[in-house]
Protein backbone atom coordinates (compact mmCIF):
# COMPACT_ATOMS: atom_id res chain seq x y z
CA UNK A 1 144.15 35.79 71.03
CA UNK A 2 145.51 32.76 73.01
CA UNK A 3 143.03 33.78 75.97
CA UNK A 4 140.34 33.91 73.90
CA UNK A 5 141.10 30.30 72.56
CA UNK A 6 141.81 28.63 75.76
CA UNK A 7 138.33 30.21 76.51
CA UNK A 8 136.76 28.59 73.47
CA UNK A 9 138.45 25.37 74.28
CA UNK A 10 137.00 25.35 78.23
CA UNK A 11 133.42 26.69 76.79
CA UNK A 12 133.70 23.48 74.55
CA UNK A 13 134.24 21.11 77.52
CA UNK A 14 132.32 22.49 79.49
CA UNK A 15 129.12 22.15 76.14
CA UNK A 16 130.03 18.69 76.77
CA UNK A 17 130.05 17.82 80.22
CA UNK A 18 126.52 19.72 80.24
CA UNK A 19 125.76 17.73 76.68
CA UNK A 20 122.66 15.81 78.04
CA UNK A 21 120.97 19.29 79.36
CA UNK A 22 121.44 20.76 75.82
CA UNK A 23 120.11 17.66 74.79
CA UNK A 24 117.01 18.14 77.18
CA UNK A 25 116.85 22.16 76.20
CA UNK A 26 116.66 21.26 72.38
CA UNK A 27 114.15 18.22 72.57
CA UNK A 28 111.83 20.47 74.73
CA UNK A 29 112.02 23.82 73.07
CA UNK A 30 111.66 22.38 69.58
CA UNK A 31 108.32 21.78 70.63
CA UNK A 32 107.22 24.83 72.93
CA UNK A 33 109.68 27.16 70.82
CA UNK A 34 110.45 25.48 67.27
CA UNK A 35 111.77 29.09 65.76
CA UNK A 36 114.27 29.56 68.26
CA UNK A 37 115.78 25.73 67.84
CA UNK A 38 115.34 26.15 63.87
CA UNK A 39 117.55 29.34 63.94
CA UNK A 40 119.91 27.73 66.58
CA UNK A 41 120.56 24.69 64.45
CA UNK A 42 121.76 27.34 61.62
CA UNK A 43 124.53 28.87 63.65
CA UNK A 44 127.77 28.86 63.98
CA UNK A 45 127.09 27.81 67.87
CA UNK A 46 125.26 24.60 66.86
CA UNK A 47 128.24 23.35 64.71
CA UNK A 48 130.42 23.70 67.81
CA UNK A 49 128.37 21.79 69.51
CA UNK A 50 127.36 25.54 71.91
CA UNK A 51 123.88 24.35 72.90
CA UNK A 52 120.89 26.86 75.10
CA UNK A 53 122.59 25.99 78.19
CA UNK A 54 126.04 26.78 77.59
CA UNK A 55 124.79 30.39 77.53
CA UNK A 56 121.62 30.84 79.37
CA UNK A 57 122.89 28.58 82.47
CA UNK A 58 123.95 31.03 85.25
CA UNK A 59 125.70 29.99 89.01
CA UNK A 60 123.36 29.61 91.72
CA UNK A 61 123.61 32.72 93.53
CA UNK A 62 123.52 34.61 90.06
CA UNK A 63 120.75 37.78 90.67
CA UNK A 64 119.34 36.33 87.39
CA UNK A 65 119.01 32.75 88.16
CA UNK A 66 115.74 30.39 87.76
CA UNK A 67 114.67 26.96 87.60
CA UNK A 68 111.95 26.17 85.30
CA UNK A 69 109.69 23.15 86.14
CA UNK A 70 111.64 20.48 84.43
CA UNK A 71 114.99 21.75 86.30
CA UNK A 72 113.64 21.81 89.70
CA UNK A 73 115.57 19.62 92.21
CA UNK A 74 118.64 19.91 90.09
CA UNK A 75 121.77 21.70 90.65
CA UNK A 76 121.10 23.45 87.52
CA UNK A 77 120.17 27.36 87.35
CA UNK A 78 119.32 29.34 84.19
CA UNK A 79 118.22 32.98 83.26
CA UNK A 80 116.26 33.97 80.44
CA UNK A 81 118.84 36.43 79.88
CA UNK A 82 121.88 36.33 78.26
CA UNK A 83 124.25 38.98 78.76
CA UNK A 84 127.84 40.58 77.04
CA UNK A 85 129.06 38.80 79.91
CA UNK A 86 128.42 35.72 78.76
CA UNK A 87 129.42 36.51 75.35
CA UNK A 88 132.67 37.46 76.37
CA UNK A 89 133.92 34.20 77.39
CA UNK A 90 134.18 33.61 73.72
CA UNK A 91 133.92 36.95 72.34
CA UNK A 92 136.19 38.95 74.79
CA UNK A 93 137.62 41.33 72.09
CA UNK A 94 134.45 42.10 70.50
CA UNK A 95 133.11 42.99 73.90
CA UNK A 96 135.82 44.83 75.17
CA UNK A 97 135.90 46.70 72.05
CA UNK A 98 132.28 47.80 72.34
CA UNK A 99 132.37 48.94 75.99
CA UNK A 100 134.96 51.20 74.52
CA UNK A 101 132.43 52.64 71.93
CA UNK A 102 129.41 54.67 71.97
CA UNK A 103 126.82 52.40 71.33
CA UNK A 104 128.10 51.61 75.53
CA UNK A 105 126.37 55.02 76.07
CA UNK A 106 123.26 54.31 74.82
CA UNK A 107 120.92 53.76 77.93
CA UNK A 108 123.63 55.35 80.35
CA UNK A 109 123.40 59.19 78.67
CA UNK A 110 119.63 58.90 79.20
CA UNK A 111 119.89 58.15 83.02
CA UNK A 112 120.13 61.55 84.03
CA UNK A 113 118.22 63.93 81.44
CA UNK A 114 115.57 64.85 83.23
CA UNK A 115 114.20 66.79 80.16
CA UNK A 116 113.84 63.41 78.17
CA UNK A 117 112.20 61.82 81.25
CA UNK A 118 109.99 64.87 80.95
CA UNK A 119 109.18 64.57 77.46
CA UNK A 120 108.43 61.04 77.64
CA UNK A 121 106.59 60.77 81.00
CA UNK A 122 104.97 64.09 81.28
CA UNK A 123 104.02 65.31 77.95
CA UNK A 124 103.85 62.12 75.70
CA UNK A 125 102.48 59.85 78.82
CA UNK A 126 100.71 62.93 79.93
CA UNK A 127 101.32 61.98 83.65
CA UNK A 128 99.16 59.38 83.48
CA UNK A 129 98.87 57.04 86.35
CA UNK A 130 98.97 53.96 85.00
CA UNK A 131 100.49 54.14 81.67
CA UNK A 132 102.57 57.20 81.48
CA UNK A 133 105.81 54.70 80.96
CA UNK A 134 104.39 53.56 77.14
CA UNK A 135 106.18 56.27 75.21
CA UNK A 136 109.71 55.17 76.78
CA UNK A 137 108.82 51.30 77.03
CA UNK A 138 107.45 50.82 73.05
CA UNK A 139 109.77 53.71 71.65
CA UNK A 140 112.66 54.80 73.34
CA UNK A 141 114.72 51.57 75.50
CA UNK A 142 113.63 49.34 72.54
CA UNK A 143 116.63 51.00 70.77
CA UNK A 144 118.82 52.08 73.29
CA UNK A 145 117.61 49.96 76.10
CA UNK A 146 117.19 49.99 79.68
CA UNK A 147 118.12 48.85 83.06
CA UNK A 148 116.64 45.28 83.03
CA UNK A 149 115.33 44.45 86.29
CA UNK A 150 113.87 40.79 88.22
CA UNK A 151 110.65 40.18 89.58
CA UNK A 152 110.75 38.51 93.02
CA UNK A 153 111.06 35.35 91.02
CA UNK A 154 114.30 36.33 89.24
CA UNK A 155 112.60 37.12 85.95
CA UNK A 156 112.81 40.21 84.23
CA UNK A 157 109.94 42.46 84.53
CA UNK A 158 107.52 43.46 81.68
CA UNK A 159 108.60 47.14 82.20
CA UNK A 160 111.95 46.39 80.87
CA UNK A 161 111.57 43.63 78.82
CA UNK A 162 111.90 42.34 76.16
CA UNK A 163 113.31 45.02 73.93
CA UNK A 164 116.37 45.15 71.72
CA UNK A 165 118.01 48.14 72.89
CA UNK A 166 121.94 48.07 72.19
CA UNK A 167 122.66 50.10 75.52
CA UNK A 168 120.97 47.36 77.86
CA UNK A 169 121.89 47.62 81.90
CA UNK A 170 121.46 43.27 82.84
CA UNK A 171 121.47 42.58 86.69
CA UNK A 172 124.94 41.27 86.29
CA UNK A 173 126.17 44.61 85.79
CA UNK A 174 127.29 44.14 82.33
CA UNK A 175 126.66 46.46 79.17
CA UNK A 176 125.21 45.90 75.57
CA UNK A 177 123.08 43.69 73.86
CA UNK A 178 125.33 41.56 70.80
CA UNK A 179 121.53 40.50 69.72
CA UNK A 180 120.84 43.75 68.89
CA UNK A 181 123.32 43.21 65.83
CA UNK A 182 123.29 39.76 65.58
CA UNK A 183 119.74 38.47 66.34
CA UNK A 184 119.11 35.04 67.89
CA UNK A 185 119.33 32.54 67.89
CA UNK A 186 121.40 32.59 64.67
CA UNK A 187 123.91 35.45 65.89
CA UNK A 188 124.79 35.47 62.31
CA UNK A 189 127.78 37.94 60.80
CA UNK A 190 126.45 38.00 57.55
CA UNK A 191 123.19 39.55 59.58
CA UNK A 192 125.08 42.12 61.02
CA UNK A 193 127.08 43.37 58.11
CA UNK A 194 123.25 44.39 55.85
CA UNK A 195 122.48 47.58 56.41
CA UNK A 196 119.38 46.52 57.78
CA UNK A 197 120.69 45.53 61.01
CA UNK A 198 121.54 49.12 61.60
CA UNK A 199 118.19 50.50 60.29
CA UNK A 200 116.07 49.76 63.06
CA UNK A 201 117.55 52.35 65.23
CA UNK A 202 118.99 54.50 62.55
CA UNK A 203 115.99 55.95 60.77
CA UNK A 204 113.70 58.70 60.85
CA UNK A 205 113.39 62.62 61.10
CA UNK A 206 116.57 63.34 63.74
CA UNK A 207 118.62 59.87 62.39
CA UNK A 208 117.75 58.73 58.77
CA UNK A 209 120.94 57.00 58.21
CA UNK A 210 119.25 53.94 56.46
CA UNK A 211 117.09 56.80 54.45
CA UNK A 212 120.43 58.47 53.74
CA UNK A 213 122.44 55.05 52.82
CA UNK A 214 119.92 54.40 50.23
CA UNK A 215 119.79 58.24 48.88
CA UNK A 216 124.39 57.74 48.28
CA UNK A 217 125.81 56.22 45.69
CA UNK A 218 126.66 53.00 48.09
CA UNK A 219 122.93 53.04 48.68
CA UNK A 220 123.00 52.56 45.33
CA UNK A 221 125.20 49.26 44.33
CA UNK A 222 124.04 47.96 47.70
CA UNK A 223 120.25 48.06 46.24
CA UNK A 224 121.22 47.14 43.01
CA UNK A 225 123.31 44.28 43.53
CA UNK A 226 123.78 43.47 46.87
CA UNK A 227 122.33 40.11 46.96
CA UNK A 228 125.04 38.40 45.09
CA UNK A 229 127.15 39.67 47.54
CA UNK A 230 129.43 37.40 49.62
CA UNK A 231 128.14 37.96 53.30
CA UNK A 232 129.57 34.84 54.94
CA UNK A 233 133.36 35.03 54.73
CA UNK A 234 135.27 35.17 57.69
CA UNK A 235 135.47 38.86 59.20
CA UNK A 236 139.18 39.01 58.75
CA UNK A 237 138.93 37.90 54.96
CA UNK A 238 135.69 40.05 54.20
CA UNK A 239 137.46 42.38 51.52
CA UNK A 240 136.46 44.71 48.46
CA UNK A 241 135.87 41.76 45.53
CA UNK A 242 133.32 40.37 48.07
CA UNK A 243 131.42 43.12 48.06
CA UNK A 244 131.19 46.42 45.24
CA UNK A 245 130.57 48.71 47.88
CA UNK A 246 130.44 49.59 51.72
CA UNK A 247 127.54 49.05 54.35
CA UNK A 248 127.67 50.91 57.55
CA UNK A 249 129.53 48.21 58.93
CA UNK A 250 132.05 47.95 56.33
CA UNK A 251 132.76 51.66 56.97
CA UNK A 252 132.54 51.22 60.75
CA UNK A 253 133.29 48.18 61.67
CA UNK A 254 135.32 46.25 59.17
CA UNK A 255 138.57 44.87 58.53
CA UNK A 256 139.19 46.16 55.73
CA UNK A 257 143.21 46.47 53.93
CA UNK A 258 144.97 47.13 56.53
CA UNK A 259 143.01 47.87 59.51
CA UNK A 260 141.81 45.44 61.83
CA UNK A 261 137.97 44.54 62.47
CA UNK A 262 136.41 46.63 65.27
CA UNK A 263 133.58 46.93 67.12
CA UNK A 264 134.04 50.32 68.37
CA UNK A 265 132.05 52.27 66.43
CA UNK A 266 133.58 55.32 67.32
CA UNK A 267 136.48 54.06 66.17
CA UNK A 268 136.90 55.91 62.94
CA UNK A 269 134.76 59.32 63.17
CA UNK A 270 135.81 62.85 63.49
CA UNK A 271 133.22 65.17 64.22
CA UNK A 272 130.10 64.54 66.71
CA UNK A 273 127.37 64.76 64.05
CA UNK A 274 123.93 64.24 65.99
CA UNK A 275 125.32 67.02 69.12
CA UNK A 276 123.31 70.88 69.26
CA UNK A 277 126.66 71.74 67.66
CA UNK A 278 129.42 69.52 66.06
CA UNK A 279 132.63 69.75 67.51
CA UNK A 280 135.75 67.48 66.50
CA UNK A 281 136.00 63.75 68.99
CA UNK A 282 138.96 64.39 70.93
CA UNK A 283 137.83 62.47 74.42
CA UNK A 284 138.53 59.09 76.25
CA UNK A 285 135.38 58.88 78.33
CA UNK A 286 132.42 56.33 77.13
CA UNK A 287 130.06 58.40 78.67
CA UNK A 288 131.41 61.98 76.53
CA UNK A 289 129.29 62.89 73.38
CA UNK A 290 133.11 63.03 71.79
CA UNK A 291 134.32 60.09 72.58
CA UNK A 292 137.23 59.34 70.01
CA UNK A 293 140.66 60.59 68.57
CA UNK A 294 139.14 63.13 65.86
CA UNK A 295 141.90 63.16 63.49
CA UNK A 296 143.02 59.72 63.96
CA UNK A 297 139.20 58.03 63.73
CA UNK A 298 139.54 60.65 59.88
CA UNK A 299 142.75 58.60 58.62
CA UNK A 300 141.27 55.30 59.22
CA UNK A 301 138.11 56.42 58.05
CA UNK A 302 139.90 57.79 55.01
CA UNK A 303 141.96 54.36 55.03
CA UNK A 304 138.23 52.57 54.37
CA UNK A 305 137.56 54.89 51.76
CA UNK A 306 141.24 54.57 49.97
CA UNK A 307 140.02 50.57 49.17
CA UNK A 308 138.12 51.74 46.85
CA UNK A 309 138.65 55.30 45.54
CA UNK A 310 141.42 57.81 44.75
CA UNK A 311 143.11 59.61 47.82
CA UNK A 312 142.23 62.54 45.67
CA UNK A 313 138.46 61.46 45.63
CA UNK A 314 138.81 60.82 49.36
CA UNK A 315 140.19 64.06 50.39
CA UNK A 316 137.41 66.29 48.19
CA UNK A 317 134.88 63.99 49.87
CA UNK A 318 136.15 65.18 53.13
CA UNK A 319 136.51 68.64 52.35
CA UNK A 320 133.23 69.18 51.51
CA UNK A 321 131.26 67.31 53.66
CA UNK A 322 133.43 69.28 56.83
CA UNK A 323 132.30 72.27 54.80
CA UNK A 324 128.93 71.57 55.60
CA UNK A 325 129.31 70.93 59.10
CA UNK A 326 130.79 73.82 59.33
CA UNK A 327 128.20 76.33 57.60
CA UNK A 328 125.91 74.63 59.83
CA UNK A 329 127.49 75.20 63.45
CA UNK A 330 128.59 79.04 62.56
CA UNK A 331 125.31 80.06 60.41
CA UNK A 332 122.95 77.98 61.77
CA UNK A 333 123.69 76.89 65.43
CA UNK A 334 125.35 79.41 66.92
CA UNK A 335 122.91 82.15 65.87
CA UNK A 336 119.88 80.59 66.61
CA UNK A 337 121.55 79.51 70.56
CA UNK A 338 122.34 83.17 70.63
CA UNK A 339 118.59 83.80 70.24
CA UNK A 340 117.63 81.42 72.37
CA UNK A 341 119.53 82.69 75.29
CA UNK A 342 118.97 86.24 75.13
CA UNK A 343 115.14 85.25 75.01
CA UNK A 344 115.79 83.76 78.27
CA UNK A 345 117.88 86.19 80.15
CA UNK A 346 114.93 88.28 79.31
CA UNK A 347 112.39 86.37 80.52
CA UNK A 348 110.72 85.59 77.39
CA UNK A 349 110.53 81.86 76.79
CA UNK A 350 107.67 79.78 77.69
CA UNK A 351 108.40 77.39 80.66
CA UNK A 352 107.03 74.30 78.91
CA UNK A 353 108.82 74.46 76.07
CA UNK A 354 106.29 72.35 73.77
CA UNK A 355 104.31 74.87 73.88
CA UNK A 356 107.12 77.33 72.93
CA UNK A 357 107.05 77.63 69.10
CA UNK A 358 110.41 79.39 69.24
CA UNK A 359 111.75 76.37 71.65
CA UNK A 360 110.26 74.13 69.34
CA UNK A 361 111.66 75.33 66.27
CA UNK A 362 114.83 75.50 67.93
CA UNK A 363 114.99 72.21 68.75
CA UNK A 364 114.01 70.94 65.28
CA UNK A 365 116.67 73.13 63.67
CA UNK A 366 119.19 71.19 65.75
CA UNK A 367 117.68 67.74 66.38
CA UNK A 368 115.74 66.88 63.05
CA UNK A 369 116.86 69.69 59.70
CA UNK A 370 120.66 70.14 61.42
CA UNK A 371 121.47 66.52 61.81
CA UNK A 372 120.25 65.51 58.33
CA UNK A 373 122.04 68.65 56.66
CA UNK A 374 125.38 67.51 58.65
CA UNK A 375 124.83 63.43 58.02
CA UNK A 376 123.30 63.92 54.53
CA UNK A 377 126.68 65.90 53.54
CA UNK A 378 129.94 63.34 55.40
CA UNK A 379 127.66 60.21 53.81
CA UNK A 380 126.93 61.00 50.46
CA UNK A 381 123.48 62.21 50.43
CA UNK A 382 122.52 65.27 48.16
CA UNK A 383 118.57 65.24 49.06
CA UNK A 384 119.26 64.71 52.75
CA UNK A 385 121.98 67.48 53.03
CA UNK A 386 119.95 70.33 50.47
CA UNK A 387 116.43 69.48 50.65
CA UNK A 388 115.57 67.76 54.26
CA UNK A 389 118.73 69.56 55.44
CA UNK A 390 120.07 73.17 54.59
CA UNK A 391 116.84 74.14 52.68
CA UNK A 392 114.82 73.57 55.95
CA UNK A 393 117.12 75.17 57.86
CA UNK A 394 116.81 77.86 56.67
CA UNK A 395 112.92 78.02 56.65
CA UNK A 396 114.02 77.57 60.34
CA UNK A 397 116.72 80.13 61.02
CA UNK A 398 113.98 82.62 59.48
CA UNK A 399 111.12 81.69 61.67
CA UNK A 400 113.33 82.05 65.06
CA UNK A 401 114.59 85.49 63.86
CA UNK A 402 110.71 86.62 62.93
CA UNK A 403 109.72 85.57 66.49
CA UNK A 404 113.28 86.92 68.72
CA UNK A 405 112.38 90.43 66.76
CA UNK A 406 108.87 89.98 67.99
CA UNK A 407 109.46 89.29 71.35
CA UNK A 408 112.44 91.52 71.63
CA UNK A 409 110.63 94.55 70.28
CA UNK A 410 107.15 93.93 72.40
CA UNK A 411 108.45 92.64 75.21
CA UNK A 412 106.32 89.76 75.99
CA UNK A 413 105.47 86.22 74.56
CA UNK A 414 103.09 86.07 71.20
């Protein structure tokens, strides 16, 4: 805590020593860029007297640095980027806390599936010459980024930016994006706690978190009354009374009674819930699908919960929601990988496998039905977990049986 202030204190002294360029930044860009200064004079930053340069000014030798027209001949650099780095001179807890989490991973586990590349490149792009890279540049690095590189002129390229992604590689060698949470230039708390700020990136057929927040009884007084909600208190005093009932943050993130604000995510879970199978968290490497302390993440998790609701409440919730999981990884996973494999040791799965309607229903069972059957049932969603979930696994689990028999009996590929 006391580094962290004597870094606030320096950043402030150094915001004014450098007060007449963030007097030059502002008086320029609330022409050419009005909507940036307008949210900028509504943050917490602009009350400090934290102007544009105090975060986007960079050393001289910096990989990212630039000088704009009206800086040239100075001894002032600047980079349209702004990374954790930066952030951390103020925020280093917050920053050390999410290289420590698995929103860290986000670009990094993508580096080297070559599958994914596939998928994106050769069958969405279809190996196109020119614009094979759209699938992955619109869809996939805008959530969990990319490796941001310069042009010759120090500025990042149009291949890897702009995009939001939360898993962003910056020249500087630093990890994250904070914007992705708390958007600029407001970087507002209150933002970050909606459940909105997660929904970008946790939606659809393999993820539909937001979809499943809405379908739970949270969902529920969230929709229903959220907006007389008190979003602005201070993160430490943000407590139950503020609020009637939990947004993903509040579950994952908050201080809440008597444990401490975090923004490791992977703070409080047990199982792995979006793996081919779900197995308990029970490693210390960033870049491991289980990253966590299983049982530990459960008792703060159930901590959360015990604000709220009875310890006999919490502990049913548990217990059935695990029961889930579990149905799914022992009826559904494991006998459908069974399949799979003994379709392959004999030589009967296609080699492109989107073309492979047993490799393709595979993968649904596991990336689309399996994770909504295992999120729908640990958050409270009873359509998500029966009727997008175990109902269409099953549908699933039947097809890939009717085709292994096939193939097994005949020998070849339908």
């Amino acid at each position: 805590m006391r580094k962290r202030w004597w870094a606030s204190i320096l950043l402030l002294i150094a915001a004014q020593a450098s007060a007449l360029s963030g007097e030059a930044c502002v008086a320029c860009h609330s022409r050419i860029t009005p909507g940036q200064v307008a949210d900028w004079e509504q943050s917490k930053h602009a009350a400090a007297g934290i102007t544009c340069i105090d975060c986007h000014q960079v050393d001289k030798d910096s990989p990212m640095a630039t000088q704009h027209a009206t800086l040239k001949g100075s001894d002032v650099f600047v980079s349209v980027l702004v990374s954790p780095a930066t952030c951390a001179v103020c925020h280093e807890g917050a920053v050390e806390q999410f290289n420590a989490s698995g929103h860290f991973r986000a670009y990094h586990q993508i580096i080297p599936k070559d599958n994914l590349h596939a998928l994106t490149n050769v069958h969405e792009g279809r190996s196109h010459p020119e614009f094979q890279d759209a699938p992955k540049e619109t869809g996939c690095m805008q959530c969990h980024g990319t490796k941001i590189l310069l042009d010759d002129d120090g500025r990042p390229t149009k291949e890897t930016w702009p995009n939001n992604g939360m898993g962003n590689i910056y020249p500087d060698g630093a990890t994250g994006n904070c914007t992705a949470c708390h958007s600029r230039h407001t970087f507002s708390v209150a933002e970050a706690r909606r459940p909105a700020a997660c929904a970008s990136c946790h939606l659809g057929p393999d993820h539909p978190n937001i979809e499943i927040f809405n379908n739970s009884k949270h969902g529920h007084l969230y929709n229903t009354s959220g907006e007389s909600w008190n979003w602005d208190k201070p993160a430490e005093d943000w407590q139950p009374g503020d609020y009637r009932g939990p947004t993903c943050a509040t579950c994952h993130m908050s201080g809440i009674g008597k444990l401490a604000l975090t923004h490791n995510i992977s703070e409080r879970l047990y199982w792995n819930l979006w793996a081919p199978e779900s197995k308990v968290r029970g490693s210390d490497d960033v870049l491991s699908p289980l990253l966590g302390d299983g049982p530990a993440g459960r008792k703060k998790m159930k901590q959360v919960c015990n604000n709220c609701h009875s310890s006999l409440h919490t502990n049913n919730y548990f217990a059935q929601g695990d029961k889930a999981v579990n149905l799914y990884n022992e009826a559904y996973y494991r006998p459908a990988k069974a399949m799979l494999e003994e379709l392959r040791g004999k030589g009967l799965l296609k080699e492109n496998p989107w073309t492979d309607e047993f490799q393709i229903v595979f993968y649904h069972l596991w990336h689309h039905e399996g994770r909504r059957a295992r999120q729908g049932a640990m958050k409270g969603a009873a359509d998500y977990a029966h009727w997008h979930g175990f109902f269409e696994l099953q549908q699933a689990l039947y097809k890939l049986e009717q085709i292994h028999e096939q193939r097994m009996a005949s020998g070849a590929i339908e």
